[in-house]
Each structure stands twice: as structure tokens, then as C-alpha cells.
Protein backbone atom coordinates (compact mmCIF):
# COMPACT_ATOMS: atom_id res chain seq x y z
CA UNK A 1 0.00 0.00 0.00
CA UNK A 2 3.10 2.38 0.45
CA UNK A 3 4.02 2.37 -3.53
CA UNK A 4 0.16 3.67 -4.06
CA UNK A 5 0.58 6.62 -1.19
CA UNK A 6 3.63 7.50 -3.03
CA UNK A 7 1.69 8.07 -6.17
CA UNK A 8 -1.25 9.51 -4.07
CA UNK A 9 1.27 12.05 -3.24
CA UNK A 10 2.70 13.05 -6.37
CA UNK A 11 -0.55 13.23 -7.69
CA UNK A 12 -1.66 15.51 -5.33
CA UNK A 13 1.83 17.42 -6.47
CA UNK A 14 1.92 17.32 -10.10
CA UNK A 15 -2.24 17.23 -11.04
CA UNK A 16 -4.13 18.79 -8.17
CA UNK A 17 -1.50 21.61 -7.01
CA UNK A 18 -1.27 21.59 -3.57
CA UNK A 19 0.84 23.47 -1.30
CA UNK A 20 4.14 22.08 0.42
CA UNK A 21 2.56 21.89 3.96
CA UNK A 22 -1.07 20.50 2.39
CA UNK A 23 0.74 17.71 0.82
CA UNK A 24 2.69 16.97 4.17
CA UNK A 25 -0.02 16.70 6.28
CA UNK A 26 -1.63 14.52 3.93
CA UNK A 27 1.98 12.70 3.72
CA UNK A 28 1.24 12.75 8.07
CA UNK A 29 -1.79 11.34 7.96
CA UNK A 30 -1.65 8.69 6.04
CA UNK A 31 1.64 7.13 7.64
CA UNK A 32 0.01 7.15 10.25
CA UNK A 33 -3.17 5.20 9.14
CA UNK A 34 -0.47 2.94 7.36
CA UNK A 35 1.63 2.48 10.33
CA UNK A 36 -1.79 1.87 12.62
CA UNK A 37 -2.57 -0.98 10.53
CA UNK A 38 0.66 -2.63 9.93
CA UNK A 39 1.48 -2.33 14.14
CA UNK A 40 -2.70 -3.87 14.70
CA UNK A 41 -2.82 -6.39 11.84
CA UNK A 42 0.10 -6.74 10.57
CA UNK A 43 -0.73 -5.77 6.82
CA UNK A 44 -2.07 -2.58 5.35
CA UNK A 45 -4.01 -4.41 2.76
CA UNK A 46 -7.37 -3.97 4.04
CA UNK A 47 -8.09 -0.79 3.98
CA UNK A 48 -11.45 -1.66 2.00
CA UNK A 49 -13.19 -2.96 5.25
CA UNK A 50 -15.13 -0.56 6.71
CA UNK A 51 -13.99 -1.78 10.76
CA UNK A 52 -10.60 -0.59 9.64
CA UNK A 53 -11.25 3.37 9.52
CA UNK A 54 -13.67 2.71 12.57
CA UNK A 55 -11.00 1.52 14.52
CA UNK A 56 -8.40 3.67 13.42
CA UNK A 57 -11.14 7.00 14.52
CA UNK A 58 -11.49 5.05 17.84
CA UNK A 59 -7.07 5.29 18.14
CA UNK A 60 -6.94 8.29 17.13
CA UNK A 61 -9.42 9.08 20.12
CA UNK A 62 -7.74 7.25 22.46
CA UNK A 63 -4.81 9.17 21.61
CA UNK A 64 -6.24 12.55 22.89
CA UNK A 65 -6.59 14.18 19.32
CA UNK A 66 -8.78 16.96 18.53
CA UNK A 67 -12.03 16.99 17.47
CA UNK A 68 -10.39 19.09 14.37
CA UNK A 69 -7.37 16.92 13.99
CA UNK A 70 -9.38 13.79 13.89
CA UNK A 71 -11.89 15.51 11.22
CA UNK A 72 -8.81 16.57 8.90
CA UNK A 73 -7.17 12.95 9.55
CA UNK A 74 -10.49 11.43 8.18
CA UNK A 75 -10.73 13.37 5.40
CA UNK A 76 -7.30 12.68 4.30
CA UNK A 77 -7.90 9.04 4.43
CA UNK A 78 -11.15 9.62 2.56
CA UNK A 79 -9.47 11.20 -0.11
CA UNK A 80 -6.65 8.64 -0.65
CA UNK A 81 -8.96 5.98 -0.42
CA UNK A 82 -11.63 7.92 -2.94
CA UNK A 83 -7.98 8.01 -5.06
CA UNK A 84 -7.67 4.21 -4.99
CA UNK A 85 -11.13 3.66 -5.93
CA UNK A 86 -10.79 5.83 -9.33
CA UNK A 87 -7.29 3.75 -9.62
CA UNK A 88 -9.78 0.72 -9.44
CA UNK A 89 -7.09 -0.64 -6.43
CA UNK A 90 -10.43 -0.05 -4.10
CA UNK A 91 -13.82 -1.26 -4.40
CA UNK A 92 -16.51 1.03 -2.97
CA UNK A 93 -17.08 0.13 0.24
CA UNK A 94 -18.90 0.74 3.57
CA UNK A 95 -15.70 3.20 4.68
CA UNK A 96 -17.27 6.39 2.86
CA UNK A 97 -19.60 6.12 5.89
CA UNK A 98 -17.96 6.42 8.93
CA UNK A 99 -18.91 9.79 9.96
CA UNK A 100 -16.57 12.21 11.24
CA UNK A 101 -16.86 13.38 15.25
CA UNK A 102 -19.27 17.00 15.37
CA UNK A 103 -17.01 19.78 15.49
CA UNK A 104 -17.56 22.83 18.15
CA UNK A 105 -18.23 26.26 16.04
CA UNK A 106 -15.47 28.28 17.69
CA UNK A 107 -15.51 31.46 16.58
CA UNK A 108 -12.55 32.58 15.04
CA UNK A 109 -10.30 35.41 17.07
CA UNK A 110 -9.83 38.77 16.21
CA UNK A 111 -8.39 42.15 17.76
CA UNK A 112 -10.48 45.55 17.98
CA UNK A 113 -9.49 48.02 15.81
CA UNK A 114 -8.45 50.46 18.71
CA UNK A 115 -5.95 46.83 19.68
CA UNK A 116 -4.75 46.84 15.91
CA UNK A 117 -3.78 49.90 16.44
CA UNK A 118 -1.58 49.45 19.17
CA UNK A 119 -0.34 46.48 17.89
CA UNK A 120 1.02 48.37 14.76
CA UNK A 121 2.31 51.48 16.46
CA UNK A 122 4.94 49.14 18.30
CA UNK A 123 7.66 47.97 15.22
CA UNK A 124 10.66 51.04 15.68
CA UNK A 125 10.60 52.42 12.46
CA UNK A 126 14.36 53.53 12.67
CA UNK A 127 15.79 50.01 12.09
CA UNK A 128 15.15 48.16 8.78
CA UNK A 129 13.29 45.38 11.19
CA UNK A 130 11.15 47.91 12.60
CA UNK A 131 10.46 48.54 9.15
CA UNK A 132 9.73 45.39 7.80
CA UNK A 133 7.73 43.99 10.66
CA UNK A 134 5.16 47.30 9.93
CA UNK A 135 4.94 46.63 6.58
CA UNK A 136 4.63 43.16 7.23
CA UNK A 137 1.67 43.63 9.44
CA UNK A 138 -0.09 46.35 7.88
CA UNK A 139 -0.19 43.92 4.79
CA UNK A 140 -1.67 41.11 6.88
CA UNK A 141 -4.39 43.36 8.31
CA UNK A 142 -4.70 45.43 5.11
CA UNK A 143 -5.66 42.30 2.72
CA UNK A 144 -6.64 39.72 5.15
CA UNK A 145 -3.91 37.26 3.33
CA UNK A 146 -2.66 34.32 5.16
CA UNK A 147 0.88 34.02 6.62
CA UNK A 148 1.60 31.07 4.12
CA UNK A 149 0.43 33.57 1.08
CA UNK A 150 2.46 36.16 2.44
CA UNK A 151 6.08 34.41 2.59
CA UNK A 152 5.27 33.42 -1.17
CA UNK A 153 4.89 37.38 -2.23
CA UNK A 154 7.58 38.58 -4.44
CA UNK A 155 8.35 42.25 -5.35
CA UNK A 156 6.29 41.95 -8.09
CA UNK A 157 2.98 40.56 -6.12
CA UNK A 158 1.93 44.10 -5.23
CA UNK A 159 1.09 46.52 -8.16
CA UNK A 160 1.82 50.04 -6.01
CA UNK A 161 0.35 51.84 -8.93
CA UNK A 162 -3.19 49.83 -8.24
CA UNK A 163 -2.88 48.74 -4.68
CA UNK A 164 -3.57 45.76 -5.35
CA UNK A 165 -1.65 42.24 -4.36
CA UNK A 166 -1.62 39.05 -6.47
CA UNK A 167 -2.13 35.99 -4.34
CA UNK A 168 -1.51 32.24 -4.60
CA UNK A 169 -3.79 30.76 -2.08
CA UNK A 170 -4.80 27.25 -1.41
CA UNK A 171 -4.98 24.70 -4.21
CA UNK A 172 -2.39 27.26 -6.31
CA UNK A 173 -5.76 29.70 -6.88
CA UNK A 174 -4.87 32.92 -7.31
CA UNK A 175 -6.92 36.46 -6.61
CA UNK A 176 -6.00 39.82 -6.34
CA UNK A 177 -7.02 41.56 -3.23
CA UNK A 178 -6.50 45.73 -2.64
CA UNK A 179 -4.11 46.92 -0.35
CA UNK A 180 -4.77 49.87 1.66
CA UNK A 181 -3.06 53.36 1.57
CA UNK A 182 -1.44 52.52 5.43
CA UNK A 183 -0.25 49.32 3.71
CA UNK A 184 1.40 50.68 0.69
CA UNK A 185 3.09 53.20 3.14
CA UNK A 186 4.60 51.26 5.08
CA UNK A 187 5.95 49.05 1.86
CA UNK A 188 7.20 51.69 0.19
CA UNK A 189 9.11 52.68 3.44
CA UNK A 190 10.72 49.18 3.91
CA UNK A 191 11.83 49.15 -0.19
CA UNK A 192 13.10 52.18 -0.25
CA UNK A 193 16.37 51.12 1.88
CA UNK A 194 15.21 48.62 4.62
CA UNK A 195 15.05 45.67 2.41
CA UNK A 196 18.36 46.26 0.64
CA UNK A 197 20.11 46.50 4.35
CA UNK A 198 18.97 43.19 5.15
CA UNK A 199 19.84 41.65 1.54
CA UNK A 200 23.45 43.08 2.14
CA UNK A 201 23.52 41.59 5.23
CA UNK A 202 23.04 38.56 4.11
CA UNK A 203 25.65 38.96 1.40
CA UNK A 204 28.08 39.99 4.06
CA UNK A 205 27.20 36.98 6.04
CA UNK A 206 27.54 34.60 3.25
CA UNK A 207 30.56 36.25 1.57
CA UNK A 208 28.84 36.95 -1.47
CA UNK A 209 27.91 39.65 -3.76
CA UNK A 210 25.94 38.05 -6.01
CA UNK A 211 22.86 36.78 -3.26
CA UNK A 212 19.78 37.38 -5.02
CA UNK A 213 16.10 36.90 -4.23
CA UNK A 214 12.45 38.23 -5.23
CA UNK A 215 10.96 37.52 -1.83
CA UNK A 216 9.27 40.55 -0.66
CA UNK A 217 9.80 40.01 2.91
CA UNK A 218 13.56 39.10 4.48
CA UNK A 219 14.91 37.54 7.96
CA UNK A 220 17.76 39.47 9.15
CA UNK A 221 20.17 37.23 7.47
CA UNK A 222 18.74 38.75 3.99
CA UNK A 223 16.87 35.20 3.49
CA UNK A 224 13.35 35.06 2.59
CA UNK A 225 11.07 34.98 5.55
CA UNK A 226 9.46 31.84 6.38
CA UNK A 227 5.88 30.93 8.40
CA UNK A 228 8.17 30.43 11.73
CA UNK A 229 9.68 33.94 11.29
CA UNK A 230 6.54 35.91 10.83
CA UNK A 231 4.58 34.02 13.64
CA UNK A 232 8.21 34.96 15.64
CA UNK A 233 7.65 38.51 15.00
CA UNK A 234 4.08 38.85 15.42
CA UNK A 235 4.43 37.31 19.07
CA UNK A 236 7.22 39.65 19.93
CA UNK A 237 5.15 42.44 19.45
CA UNK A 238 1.64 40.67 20.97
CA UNK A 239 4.23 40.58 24.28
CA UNK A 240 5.11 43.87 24.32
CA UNK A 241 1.47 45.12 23.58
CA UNK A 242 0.14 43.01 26.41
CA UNK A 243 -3.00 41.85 24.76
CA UNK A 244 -5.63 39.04 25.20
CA UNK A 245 -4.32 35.56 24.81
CA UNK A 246 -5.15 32.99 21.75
CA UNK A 247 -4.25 35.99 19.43
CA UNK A 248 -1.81 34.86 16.86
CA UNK A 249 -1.09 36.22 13.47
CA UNK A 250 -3.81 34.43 11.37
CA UNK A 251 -5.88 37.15 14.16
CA UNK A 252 -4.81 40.05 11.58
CA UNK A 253 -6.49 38.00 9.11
CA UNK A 254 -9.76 37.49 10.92
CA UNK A 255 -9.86 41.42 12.43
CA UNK A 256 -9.67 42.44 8.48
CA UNK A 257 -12.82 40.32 7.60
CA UNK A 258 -14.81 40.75 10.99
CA UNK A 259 -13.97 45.18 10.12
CA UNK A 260 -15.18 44.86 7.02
CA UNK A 261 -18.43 43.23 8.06
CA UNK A 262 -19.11 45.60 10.72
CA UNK A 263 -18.99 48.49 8.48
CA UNK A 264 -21.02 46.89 6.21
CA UNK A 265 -19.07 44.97 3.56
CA UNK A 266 -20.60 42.32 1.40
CA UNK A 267 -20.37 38.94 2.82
CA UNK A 268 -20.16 37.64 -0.64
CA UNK A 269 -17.52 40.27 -1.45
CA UNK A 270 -15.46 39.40 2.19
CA UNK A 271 -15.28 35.40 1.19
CA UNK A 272 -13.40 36.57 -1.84
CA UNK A 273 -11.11 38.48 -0.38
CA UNK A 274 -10.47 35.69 1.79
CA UNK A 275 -10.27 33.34 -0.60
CA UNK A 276 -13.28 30.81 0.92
CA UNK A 277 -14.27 27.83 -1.39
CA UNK A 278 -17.37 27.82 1.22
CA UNK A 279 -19.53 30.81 1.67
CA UNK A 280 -20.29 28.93 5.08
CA UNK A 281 -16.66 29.73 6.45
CA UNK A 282 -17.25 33.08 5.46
CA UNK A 283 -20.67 33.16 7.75
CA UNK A 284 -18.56 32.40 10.70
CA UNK A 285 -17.63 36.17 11.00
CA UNK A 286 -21.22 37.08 10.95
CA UNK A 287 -21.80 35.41 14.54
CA UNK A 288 -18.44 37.76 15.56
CA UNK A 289 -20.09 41.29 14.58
CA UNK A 290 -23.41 39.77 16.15
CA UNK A 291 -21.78 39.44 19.38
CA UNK A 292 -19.76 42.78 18.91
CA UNK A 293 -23.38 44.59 18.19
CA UNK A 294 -24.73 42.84 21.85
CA UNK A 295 -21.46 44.04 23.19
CA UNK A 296 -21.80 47.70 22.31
CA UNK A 297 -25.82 47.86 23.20
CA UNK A 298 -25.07 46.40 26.31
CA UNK A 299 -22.31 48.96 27.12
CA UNK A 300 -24.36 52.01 25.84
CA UNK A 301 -27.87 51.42 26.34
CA UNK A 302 -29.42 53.28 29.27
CA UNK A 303 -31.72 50.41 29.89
CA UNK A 304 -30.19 47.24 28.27
């Protein structure tokens, strides 16, 4: 069953287009189903039997996974299995109907504009850092993009001219999202002479001249900035700010959507700029201003 995840893989690389860290939790996951089997039964040949995935869900349970982890575990397998049916390696069986555990609706986190604020008033805007970590967050809040979009923008994702940024979000799809005046500020600030420090630096470090890249953002070794780094930054600054806990970076993200619904943006017109498949995800920041509306009545109504 290995040689057929192998394939599963690489045709989830070469035909379908996923991301790097999509195809290795997929990679994860099944392993792990593979492994489960091999360690219970000694074979990973029966994957068609429908007690197979129920007691794998029951392991995983057992194991003190999420509610979320376990759903994302079971829909890998689904897939992959789904895969070896249209191979014709996998007869349709009972296993398409082992349902997956009820998630909990938990709404999504997000920072008050007044906190946003704050937040972005905090990067020192005398060292090319300082520079770069405002830019980087104004982007984040100004477009709503994730942090694995953003350490795939190049200098030429943002078109200054337009304000707008090209994306490559999930399943390669791209969009083009509009970048506010705050955001192209800030960007223009860190190309103008921030950026080229920290290239140089990293051409001093390395003992080369000829170091080259198109990444937009750059650790202070003049490397493009990975998903570690900017999650690294953005909890630097949540520390010094002193806000709420369970705020993280993708927070930016959600603050830009649940903003934009308050002031009475188009839900259809917010799940684009966020790149939802599923108007349903989208909903999810309705229930936010909802509570935010309660919130403000209950604070400012004489008799609420």
C-alpha cells in the first residue's frame, strides 16, 4: 500500500496543485493510518473494510486528538482511499460512511481596531526590522492574506500603482485583493532602503555579492522569511502590547474580515477576499459582529 501513497502524493503534487505543507499533512496522515494498521494487523491491505477506519477513529481518540485533527485525519484518508477507488485498487465500500466526530463552532479570534492599532504602532521604524515587521503587518491586516500567502509574495505581487496584491492561495488559486493606503506606506518605506540593508547583510554573512532573491519580505540574514519567522515577530510584538491571549497572526487575518463586516461589507464580497471555497466559512464572521453589536448595546444602552 506504500508504492500507491507515493503516487497519491505526487498526484496531489503534479495534477491537483497543492501546497508544500497540504501535501505533508496529507503525507502525516496517512503514515500514520499505514503504520496503525501494519502495528494492529500486521498488513495494510485492508483498507477496503469498513472496521478498519472505525477503529483507526477510535485510536486516534484514544490518543487525545482533537475533534479538528481527527476531522482533517479522516478526510485525508477519505481522499486517498476515494484516489484508490478511481485507480480501481479499491472497491466502494462501507468506509465512505464512517462519519466524522461533530465539530464545536469556535468562533474565530480577532483584535479591535483600537488593539490593531496598538499592535502596529509598536515595530521602531528607525531600524530596517522595525520597518519590515510594519509593513509586514499592515499587509496582513490590510488584505486579510494568510501568513503562508504572504512568505510566497515577491516584489512583483503588489502593483503600487493599483494597490492591489496578487495571491496564490490554497490549491495554487490565485486572486488579487487591494491593499490599503497605510499598507502601501509602510511598503514603500521598507523598499526604499530597509530591504536592501537586510539583503546586504546577508551577502556579508555569506561572503557573497551576487545573493539574489524576489521575496518581498527578508529575515535578518537577507533570506526570505518563512511561516516560523513571521509568527516569531508577530508574538514579539503581541508581548510587548500586552493583549488578550489565543491571538496569533492568522488574528490580523480574521480582524480584516470581521472590520469589514461591521462596516457593512458584502459577505459575498469578504469570502473573496479571503479566498473561501465555502460561503459557510465566510458566515462564521457574521456570529463575531453579532456578538460585537450585543457588546456595544449592552455597554451604551441606558436600559439594556
Amino acid at each position: 500500500m506504500y508504492k500507491y501513497l507515493r503516487k497519491f502524493i505526487n498526484y496531489m503534487q503534479v495534477e491537483k496543485n497543492f501546497s508544500s505543507m497540504t501535501i505533508k499533512s496529507y503525507r502525516e496522515d496517512l503514515e500514520q493510518l499505514l503504520a496503525f494498521m501494519q502495528e494492529r494487523y500486521g498488513s495494510t491491505d485492508y483498507v477496503e473494510r469498513q472496521w478498519i477506519l472505525r477503529h483507526f477513529l477510535a485510536y486516534l481518540m484514544d490518543k487525545g486528538y482533537s475533534r479538528k485533527t481527527i476531522a482533517r485525519k479522516l478526510s485525508s484518508v477519505r481522499s486517498f482511499f476515494r484516489y484508490l477507488q478511481r485507480e480501481g485498487v479499491l472497491k466502494e465500500g462501507k468506509w465512505a460512511n464512517v462519519s466524522t466526530p461533530r465539530q464545536p463552532r469556535n468562533l474565530p479570534t480577532f483584535l479591535y481596531y483600537h488593539e490593531v492599532e496598538s499592535l502596529l504602532s509598536l515595530p521602531d521604524m528607525k531600524t530596517a526590522l522595525g520597518c519590515r515587521d510594519r509593513a509586514l503587518m499592515e499587509l496582513i491586516y490590510s488584505s486579510g492574506i494568510r501568513v503562508g500567502e504572504i512568505v510566497n509574495t515577491t516584489l512583483t505581487s503588489v502593483d503600487f500603482a493599483q494597490r492591489l496584491i496578487k495571491v496564490s492561495g490554497k490549491g495554487g488559486n490565485e486572486r488579487i485583493i487591494p491593499v490599503g493606503n497605510k499598507a502601501i506606506e509602510s511598503l514603500l518605506t521598507y523598499l526604499s532602503g530597509p530591504r536592501e540593508q537586510l539583503l546586504f547583510t546577508g551577502r556579508k554573512r555569506a561572503n557573497q555579492n551576487d545573493i539574489k532573491t524576489d521575496a518581498l519580505f527578508l529575515n535578518r540574514f537577507g533570506s526570505p522569511l518563512g511561516e516560523r519567522g513571521v509568527r516569531y515577530i508577530f508574538n514579539k510584538y503581541l508581548h510587548m502590547a500586552s493583549l488578550k491571549e489565543g491571538i496569533s497572526p492568522h488574528s490580523l487575518r480574521h480582524s480584516f474580515a470581521t472590520h469589514l463586516l461591521e462596516r457593512g461589507a458584502d459577505l459575498r464580497m469578504v469570502q473573496e477576499l479571503l479566498g473561501h471555497v465555502s460561503i459557510s466559512t465566510t458566515q462564521l464572521y457574521t456570529h463575531i459582529t453579532k456578538e460585537r453589536l450585543h457588546e456595544v448595546y449592552n455597554s451604551a444602552h441606558p436600559r439594556a
